[in-house]
PDB file of N, CA and C in Angstrom:
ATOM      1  N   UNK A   1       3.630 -71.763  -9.797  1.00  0.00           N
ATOM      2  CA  UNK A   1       2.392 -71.023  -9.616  1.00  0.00           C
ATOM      3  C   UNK A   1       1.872 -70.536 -10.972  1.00  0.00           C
ATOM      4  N   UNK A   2       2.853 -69.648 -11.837  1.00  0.00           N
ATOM      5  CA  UNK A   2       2.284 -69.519 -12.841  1.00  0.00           C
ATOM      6  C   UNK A   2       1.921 -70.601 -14.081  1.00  0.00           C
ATOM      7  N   UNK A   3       2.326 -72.167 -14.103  1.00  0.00           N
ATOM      8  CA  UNK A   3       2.086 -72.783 -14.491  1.00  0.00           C
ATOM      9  C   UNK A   3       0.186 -73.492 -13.947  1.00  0.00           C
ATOM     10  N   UNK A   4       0.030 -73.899 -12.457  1.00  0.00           N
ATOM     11  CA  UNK A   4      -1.249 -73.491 -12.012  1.00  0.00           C
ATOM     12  C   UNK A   4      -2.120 -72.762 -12.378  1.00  0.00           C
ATOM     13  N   UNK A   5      -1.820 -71.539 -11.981  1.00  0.00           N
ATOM     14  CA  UNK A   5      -3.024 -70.481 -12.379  1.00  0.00           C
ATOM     15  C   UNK A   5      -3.063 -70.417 -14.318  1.00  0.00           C
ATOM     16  N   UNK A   6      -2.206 -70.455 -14.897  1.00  0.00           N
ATOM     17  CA  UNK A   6      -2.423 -69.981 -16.037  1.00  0.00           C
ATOM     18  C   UNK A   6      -3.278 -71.585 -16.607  1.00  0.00           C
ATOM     19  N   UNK A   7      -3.418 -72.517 -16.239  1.00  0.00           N
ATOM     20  CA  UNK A   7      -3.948 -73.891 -16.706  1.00  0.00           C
ATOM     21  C   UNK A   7      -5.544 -73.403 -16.324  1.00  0.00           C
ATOM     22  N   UNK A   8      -5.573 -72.753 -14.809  1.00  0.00           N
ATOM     23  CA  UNK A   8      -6.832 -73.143 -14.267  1.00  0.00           C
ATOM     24  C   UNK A   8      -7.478 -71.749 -14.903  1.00  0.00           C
ATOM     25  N   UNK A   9      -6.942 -70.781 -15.564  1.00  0.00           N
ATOM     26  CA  UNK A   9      -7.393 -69.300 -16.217  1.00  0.00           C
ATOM     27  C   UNK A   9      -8.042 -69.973 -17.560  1.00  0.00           C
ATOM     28  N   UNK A  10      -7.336 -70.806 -18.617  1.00  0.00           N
ATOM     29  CA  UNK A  10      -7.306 -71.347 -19.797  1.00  0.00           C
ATOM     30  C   UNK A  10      -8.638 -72.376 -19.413  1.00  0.00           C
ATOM     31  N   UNK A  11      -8.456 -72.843 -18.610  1.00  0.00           N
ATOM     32  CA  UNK A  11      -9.843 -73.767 -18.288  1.00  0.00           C
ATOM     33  C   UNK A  11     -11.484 -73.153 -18.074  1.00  0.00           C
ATOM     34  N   UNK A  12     -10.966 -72.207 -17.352  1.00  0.00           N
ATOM     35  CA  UNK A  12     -12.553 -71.124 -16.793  1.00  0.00           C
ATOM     36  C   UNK A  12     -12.485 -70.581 -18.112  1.00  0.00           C
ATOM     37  N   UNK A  13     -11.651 -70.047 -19.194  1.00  0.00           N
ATOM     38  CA  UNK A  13     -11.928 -69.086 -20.351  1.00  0.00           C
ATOM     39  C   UNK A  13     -12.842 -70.530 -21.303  1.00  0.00           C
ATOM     40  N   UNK A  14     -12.123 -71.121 -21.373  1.00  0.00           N
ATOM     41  CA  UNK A  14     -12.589 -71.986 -22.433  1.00  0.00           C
ATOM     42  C   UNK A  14     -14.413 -72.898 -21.975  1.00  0.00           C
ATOM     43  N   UNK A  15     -14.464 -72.614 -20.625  1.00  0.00           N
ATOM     44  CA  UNK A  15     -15.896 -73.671 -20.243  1.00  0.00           C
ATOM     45  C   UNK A  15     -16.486 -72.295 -19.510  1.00  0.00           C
ATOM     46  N   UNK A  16     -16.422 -71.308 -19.997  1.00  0.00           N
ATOM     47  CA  UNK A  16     -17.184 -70.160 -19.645  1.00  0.00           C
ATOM     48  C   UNK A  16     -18.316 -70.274 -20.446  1.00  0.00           C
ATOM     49  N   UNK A  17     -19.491 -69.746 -19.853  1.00  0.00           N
ATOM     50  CA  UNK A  17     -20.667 -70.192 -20.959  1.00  0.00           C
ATOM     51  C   UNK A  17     -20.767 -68.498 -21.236  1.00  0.00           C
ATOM     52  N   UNK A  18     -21.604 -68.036 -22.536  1.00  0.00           N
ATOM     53  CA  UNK A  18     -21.505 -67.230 -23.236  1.00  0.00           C
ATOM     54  C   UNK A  18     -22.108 -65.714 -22.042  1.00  0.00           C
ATOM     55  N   UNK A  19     -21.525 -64.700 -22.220  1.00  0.00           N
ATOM     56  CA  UNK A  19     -22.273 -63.863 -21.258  1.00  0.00           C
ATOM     57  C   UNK A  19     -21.557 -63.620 -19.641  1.00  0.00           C
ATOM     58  N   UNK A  20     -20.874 -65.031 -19.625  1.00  0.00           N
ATOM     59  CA  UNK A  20     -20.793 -65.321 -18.311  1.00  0.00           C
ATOM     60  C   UNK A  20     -19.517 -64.065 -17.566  1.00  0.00           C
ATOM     61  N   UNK A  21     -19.551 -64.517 -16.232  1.00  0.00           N
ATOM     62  CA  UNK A  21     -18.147 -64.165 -15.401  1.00  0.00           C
ATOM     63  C   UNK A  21     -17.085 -65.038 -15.502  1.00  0.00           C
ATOM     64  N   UNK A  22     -15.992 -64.115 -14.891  1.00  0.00           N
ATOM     65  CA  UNK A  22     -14.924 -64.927 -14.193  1.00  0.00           C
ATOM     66  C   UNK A  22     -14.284 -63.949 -13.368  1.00  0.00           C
ATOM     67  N   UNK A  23     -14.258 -64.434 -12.477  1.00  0.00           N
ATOM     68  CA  UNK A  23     -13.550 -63.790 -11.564  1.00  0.00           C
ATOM     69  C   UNK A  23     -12.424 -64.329 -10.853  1.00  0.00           C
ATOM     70  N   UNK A  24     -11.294 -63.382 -10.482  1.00  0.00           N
ATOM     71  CA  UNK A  24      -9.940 -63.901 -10.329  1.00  0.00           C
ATOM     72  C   UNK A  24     -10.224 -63.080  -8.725  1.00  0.00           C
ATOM     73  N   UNK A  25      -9.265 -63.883  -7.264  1.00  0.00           N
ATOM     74  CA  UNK A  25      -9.100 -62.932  -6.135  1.00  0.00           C
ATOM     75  C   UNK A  25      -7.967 -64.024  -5.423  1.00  0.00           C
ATOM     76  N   UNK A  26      -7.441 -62.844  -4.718  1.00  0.00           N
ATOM     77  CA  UNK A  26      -6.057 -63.541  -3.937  1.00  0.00           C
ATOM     78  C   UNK A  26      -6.201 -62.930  -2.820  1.00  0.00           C
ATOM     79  N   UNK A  27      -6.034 -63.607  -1.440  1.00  0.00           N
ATOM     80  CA  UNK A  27      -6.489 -62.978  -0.221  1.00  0.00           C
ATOM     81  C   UNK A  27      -5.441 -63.874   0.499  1.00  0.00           C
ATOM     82  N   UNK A  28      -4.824 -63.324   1.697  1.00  0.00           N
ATOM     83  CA  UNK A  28      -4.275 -63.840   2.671  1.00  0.00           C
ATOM     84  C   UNK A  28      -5.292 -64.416   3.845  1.00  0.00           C
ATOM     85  N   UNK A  29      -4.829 -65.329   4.639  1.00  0.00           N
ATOM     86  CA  UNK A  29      -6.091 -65.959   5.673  1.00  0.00           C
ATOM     87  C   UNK A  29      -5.177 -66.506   6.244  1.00  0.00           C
ATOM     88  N   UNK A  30      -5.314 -65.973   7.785  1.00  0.00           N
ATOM     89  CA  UNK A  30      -3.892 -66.783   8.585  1.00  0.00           C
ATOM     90  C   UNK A  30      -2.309 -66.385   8.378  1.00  0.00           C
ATOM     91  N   UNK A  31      -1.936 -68.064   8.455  1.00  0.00           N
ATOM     92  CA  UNK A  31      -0.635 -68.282   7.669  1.00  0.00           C
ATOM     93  C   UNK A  31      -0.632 -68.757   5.971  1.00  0.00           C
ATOM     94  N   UNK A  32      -1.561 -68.717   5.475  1.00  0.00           N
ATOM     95  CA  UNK A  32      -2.010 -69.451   3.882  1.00  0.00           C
ATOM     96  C   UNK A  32      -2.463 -67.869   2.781  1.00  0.00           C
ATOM     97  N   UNK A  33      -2.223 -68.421   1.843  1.00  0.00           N
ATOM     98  CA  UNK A  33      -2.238 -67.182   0.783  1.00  0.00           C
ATOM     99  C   UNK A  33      -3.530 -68.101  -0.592  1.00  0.00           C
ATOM    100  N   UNK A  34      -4.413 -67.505  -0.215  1.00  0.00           N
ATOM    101  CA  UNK A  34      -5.526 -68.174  -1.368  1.00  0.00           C
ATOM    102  C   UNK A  34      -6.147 -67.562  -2.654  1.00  0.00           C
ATOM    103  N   UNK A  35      -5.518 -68.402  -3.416  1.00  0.00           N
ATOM    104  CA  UNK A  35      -6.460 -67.800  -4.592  1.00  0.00           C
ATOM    105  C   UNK A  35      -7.608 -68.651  -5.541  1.00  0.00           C
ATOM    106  N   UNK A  36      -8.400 -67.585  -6.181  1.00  0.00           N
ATOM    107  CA  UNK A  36      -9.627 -68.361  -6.139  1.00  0.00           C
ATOM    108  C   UNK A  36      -9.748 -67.842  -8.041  1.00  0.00           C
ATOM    109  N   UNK A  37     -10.291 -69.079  -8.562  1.00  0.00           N
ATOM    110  CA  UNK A  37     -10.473 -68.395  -9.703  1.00  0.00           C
ATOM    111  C   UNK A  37     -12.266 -69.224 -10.102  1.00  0.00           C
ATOM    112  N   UNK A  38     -13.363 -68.273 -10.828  1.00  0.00           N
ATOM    113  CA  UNK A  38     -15.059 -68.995 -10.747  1.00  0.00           C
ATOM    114  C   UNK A  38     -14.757 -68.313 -11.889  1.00  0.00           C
ATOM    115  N   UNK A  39     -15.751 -69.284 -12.129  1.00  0.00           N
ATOM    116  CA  UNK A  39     -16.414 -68.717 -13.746  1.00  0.00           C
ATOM    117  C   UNK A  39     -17.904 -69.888 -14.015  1.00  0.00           C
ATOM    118  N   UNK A  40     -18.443 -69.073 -14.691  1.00  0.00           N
ATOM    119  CA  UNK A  40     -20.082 -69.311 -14.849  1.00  0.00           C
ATOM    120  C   UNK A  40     -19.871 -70.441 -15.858  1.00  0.00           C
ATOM    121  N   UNK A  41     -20.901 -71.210 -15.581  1.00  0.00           N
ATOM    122  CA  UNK A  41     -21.132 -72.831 -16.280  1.00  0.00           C
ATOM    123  C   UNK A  41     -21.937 -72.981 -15.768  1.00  0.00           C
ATOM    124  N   UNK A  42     -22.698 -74.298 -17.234  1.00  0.00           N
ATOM    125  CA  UNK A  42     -23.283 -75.146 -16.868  1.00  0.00           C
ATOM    126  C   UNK A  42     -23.142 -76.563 -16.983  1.00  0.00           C
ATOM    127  N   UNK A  43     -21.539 -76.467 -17.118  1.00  0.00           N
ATOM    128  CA  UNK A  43     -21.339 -77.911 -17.342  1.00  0.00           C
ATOM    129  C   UNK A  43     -21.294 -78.995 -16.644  1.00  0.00           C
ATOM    130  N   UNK A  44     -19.907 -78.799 -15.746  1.00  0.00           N
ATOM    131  CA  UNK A  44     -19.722 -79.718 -14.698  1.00  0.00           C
ATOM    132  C   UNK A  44     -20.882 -80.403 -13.633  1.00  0.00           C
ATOM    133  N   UNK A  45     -20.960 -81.387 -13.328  1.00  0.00           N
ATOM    134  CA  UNK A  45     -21.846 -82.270 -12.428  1.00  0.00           C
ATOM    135  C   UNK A  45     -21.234 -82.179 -11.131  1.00  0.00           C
ATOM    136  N   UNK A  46     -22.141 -82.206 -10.104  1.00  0.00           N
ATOM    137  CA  UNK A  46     -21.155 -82.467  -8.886  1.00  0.00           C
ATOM    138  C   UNK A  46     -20.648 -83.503  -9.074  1.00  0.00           C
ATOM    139  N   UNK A  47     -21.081 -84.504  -8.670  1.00  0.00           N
ATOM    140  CA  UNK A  47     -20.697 -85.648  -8.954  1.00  0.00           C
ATOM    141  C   UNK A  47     -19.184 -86.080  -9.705  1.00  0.00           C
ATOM    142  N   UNK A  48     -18.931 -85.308 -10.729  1.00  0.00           N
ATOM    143  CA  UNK A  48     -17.904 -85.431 -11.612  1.00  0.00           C
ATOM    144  C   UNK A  48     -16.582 -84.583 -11.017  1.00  0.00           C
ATOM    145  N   UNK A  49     -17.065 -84.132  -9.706  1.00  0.00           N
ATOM    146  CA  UNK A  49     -15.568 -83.002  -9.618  1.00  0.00           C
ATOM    147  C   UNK A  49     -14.648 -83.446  -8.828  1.00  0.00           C
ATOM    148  N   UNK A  50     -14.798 -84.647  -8.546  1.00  0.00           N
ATOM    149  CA  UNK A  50     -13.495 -85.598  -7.620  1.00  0.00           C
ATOM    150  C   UNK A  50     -12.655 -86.475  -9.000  1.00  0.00           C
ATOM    151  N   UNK A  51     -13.719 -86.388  -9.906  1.00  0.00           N
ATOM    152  CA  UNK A  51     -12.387 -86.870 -11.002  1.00  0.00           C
ATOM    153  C   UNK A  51     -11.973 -85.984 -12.106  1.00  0.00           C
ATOM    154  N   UNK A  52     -12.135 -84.406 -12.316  1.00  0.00           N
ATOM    155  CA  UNK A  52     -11.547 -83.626 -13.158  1.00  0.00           C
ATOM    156  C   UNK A  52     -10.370 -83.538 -12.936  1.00  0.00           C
ATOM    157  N   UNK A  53      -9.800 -83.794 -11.457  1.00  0.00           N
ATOM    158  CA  UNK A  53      -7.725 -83.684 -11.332  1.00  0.00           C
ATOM    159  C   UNK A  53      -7.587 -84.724 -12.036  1.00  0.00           C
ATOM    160  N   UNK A  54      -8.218 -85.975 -12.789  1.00  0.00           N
ATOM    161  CA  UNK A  54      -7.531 -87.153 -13.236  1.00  0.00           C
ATOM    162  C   UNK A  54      -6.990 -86.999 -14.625  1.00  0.00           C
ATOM    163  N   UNK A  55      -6.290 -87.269 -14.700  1.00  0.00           N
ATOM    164  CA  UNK A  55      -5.360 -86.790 -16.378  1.00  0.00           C
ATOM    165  C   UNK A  55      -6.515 -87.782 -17.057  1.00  0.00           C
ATOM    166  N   UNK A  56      -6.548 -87.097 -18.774  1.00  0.00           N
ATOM    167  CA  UNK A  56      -7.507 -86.462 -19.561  1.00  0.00           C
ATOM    168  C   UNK A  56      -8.946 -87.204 -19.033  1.00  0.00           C
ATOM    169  N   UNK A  57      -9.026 -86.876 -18.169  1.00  0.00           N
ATOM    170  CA  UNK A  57     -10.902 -86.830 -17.740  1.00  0.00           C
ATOM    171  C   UNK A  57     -11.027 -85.576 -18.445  1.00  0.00           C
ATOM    172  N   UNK A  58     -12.333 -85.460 -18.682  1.00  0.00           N
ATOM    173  CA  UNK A  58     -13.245 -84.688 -19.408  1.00  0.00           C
ATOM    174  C   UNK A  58     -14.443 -85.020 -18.949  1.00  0.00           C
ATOM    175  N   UNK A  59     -15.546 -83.809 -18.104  1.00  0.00           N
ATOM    176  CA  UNK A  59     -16.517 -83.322 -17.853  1.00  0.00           C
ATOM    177  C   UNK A  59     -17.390 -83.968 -19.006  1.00  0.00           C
ATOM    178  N   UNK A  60     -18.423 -84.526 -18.540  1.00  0.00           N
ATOM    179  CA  UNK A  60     -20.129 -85.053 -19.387  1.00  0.00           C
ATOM    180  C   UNK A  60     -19.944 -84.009 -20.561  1.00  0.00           C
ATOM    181  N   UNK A  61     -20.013 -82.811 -20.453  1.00  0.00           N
ATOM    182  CA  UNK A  61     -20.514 -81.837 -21.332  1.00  0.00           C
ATOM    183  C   UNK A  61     -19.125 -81.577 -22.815  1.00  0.00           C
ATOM    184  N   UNK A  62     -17.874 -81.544 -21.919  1.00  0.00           N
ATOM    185  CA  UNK A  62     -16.548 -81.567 -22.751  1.00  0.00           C
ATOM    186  C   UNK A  62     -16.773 -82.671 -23.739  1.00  0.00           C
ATOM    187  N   UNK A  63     -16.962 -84.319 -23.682  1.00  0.00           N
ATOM    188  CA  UNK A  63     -17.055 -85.102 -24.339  1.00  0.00           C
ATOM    189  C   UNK A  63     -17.733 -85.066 -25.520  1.00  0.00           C
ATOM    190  N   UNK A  64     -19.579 -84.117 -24.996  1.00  0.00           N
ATOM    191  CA  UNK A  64     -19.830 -84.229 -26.186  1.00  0.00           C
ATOM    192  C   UNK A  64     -19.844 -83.042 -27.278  1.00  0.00           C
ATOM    193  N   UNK A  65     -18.854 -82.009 -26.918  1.00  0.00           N
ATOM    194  CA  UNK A  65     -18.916 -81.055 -27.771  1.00  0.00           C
ATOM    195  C   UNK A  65     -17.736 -80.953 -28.460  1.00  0.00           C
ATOM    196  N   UNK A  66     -17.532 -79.690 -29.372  1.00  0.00           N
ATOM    197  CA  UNK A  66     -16.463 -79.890 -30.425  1.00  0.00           C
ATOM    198  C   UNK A  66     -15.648 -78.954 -29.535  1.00  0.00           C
ATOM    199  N   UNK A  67     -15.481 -78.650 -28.299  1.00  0.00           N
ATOM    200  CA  UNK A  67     -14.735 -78.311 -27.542  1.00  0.00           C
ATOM    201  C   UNK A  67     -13.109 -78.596 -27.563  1.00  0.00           C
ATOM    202  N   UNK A  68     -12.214 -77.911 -27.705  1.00  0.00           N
ATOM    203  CA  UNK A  68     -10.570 -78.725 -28.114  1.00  0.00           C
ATOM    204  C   UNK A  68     -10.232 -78.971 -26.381  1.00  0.00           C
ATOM    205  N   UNK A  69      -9.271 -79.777 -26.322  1.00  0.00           N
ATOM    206  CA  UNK A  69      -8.697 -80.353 -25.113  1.00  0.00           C
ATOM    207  C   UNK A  69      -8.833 -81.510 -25.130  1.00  0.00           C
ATOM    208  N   UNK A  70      -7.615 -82.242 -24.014  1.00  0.00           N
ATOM    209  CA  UNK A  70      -7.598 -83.671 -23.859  1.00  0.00           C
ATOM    210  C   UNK A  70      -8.218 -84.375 -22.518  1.00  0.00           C
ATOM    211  N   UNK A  71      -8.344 -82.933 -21.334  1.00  0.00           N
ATOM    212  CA  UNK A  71      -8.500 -83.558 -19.943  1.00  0.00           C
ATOM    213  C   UNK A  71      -7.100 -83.216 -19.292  1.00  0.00           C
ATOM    214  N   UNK A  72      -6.690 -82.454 -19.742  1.00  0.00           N
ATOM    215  CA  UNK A  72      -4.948 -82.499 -18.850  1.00  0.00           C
ATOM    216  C   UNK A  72      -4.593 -80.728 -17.958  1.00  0.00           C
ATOM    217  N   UNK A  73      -5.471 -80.052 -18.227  1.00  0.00           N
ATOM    218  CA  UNK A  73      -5.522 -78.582 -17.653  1.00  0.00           C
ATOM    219  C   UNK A  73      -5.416 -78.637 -16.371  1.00  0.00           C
ATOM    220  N   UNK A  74      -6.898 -79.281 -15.506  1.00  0.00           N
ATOM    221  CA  UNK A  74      -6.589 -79.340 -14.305  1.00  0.00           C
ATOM    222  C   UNK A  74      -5.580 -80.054 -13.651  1.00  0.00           C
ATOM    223  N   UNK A  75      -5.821 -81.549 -14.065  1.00  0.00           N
ATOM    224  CA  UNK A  75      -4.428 -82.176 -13.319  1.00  0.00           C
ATOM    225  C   UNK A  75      -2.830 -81.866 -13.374  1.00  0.00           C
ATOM    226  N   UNK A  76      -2.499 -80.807 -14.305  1.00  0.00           N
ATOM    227  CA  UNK A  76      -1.276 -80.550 -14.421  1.00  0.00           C
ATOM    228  C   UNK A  76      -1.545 -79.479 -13.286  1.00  0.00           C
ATOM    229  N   UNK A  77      -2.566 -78.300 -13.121  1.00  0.00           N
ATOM    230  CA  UNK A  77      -2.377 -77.584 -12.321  1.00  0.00           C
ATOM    231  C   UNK A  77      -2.526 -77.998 -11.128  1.00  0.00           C
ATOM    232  N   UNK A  78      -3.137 -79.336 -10.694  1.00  0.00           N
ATOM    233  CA  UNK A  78      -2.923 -80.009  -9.373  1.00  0.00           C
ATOM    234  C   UNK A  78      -1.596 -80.523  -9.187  1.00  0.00           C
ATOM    235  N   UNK A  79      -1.307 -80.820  -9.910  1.00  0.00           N
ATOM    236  CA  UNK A  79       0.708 -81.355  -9.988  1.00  0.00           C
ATOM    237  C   UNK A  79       1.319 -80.379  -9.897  1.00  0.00           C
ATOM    238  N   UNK A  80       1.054 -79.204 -10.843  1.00  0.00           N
ATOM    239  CA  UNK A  80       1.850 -77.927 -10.028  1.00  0.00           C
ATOM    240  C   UNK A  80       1.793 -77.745  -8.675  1.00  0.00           C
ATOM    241  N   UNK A  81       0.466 -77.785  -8.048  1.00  0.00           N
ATOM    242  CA  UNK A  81       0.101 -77.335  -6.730  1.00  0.00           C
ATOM    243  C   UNK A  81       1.024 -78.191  -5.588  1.00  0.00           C
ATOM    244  N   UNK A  82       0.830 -79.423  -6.055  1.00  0.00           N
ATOM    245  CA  UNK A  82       1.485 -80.476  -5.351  1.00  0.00           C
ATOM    246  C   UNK A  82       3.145 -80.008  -5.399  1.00  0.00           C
ATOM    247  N   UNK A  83       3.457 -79.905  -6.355  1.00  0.00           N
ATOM    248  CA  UNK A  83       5.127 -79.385  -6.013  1.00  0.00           C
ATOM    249  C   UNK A  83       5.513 -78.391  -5.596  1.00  0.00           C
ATOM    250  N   UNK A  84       4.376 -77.873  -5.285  1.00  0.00           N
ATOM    251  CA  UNK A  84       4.822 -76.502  -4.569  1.00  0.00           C
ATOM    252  C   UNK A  84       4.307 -76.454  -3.179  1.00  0.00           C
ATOM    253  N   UNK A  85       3.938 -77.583  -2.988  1.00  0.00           N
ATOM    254  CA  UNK A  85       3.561 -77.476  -1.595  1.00  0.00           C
ATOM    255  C   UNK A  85       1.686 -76.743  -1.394  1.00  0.00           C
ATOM    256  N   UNK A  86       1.305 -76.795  -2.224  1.00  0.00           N
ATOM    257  CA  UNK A  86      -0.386 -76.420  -2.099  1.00  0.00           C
ATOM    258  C   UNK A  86      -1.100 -76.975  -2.501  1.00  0.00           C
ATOM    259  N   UNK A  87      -2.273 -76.584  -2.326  1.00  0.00           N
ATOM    260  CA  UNK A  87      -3.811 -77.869  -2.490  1.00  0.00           C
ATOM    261  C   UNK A  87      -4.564 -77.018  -3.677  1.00  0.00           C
ATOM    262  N   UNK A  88      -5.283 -77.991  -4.596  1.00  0.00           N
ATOM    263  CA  UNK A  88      -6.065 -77.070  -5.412  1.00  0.00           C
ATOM    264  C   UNK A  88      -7.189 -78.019  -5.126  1.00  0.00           C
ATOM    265  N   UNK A  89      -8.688 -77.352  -4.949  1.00  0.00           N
ATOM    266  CA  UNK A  89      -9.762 -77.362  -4.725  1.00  0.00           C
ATOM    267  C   UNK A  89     -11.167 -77.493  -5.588  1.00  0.00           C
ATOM    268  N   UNK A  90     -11.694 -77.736  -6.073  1.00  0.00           N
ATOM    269  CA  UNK A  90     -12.451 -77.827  -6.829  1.00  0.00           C
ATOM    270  C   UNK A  90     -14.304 -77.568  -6.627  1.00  0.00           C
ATOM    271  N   UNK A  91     -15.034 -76.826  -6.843  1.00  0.00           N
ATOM    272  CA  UNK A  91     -16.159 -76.697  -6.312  1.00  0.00           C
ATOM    273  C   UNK A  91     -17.132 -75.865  -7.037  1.00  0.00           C
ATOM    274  N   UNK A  92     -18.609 -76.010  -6.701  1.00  0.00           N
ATOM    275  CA  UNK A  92     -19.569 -75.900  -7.283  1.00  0.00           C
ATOM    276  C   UNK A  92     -20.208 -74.540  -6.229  1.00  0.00           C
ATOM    277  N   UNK A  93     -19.989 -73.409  -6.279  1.00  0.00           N
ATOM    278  CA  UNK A  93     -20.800 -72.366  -5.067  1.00  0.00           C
ATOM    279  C   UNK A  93     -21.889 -72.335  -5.421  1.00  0.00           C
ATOM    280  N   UNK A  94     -22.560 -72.183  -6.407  1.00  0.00           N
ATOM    281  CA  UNK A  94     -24.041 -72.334  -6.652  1.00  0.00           C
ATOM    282  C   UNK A  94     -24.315 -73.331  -8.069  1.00  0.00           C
ATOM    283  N   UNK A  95     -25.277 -73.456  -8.890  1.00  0.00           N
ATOM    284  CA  UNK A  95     -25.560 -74.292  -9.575  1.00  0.00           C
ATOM    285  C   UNK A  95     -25.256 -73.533 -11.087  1.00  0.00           C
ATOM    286  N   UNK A  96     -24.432 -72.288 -11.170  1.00  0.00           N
ATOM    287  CA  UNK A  96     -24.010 -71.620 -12.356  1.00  0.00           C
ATOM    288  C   UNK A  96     -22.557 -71.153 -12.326  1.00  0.00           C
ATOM    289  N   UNK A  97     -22.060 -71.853 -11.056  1.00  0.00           N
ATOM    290  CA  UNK A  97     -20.566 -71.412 -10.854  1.00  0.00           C
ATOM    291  C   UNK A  97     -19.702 -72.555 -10.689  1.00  0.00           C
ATOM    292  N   UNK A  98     -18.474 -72.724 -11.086  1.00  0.00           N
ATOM    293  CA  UNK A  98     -17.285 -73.140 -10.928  1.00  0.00           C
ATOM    294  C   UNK A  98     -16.587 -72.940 -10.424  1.00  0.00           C
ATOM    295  N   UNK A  99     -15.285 -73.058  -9.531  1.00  0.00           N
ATOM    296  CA  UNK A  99     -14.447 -72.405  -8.772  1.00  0.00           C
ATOM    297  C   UNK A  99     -13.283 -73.292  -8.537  1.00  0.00           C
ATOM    298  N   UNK A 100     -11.968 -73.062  -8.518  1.00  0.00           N
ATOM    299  CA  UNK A 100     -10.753 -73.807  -8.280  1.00  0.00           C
ATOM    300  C   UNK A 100     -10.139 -72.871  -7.418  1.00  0.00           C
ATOM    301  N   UNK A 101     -10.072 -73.143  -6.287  1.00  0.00           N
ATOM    302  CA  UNK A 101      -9.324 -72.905  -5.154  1.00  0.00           C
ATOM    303  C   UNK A 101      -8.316 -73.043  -4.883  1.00  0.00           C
ATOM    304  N   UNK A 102      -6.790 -72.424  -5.081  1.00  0.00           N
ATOM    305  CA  UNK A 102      -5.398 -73.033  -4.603  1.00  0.00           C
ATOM    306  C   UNK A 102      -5.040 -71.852  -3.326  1.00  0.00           C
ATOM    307  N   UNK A 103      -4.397 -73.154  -2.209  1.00  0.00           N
ATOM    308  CA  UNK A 103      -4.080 -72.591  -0.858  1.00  0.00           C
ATOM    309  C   UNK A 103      -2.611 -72.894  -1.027  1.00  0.00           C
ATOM    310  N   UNK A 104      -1.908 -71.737  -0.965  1.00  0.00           N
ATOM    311  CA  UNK A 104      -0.214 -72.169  -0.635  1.00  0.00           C
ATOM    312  C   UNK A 104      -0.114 -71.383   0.810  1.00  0.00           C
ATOM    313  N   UNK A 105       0.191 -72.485   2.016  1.00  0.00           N
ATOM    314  CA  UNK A 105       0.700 -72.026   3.157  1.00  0.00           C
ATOM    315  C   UNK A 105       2.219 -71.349   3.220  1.00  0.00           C
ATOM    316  N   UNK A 106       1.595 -70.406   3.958  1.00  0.00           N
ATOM    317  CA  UNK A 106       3.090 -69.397   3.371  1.00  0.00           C
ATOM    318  C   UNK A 106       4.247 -69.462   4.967  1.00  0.00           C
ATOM    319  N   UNK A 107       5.090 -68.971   4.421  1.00  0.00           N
ATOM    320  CA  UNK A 107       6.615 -69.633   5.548  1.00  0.00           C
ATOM    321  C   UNK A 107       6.855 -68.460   6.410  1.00  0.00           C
TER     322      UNK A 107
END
C-alpha cells in the first residue's frame, strides 16, 4: 500500500499544474476500503487514460516537456494494487481534475 499510494502522491505532486489542488480521502463503502487521491491538471487526455498503467507510457503533455520521469509511477502502483489484491482506477471528474482511485476489499 505504501508503495501505491506514495507512487500515485509523487505523480499528482509532480503533474499538478501551478496553483492547483490535491486532495487525499479514505472512506470505507460496504465491505471495500477506498482511497482516492485528484489533483488539478491539464494534461492528461481522456483518451490516454487506459494506457497510463502501461510501463513508461507518458501522457501527450509529459513527452513534450522537460518534466523528469520514465512512465513507470502509475504502473508500479497498479502492480502494487494487483498484489495486494486491489484495483487502481484512473479518471477524469471534470476537465481540470485527475483522480486515481484504489479499492482494497477488506476481509
Amino acid at each position: 500500500m505504501d508503495l501505491a499510494i506514495g507512487n500515485l502522491l509523487r505523480n499528482a505532486i509532480m503533474h499538478n499544474i501551478s496553483s492547483g489542488t490535491l486532495d487525499i480521502a479514505a472512506r470505507q463503502e460496504h465491505c471495500a476500503i477506498i482511497v482516492t487521491i485528484t489533483n488539478s491538471t491539464d494534461e492528461t487526455l481522456p483518451d490516454d487514460l487506459m494506457n497510463l498503467k502501461q510501463p513508461f507510457h507518458r501522457g501527450e503533455h509529459s513527452r513534450i516537456s522537460a518534466e523528469p520521469g520514465v512512465g513507470l509511477g502509475l504502473s508500479i502502483a497498479d502492480a502494487a494494487c494487483e498484489a495486494m489484491g486491489a484495483t487502481l482506477e484512473l479518471d477524469r471528474p471534470d476537465e481540470q481534475s485527475f483522480r486515481a482511485t484504489i479499492t482494497i476489499a477488506s476481509a
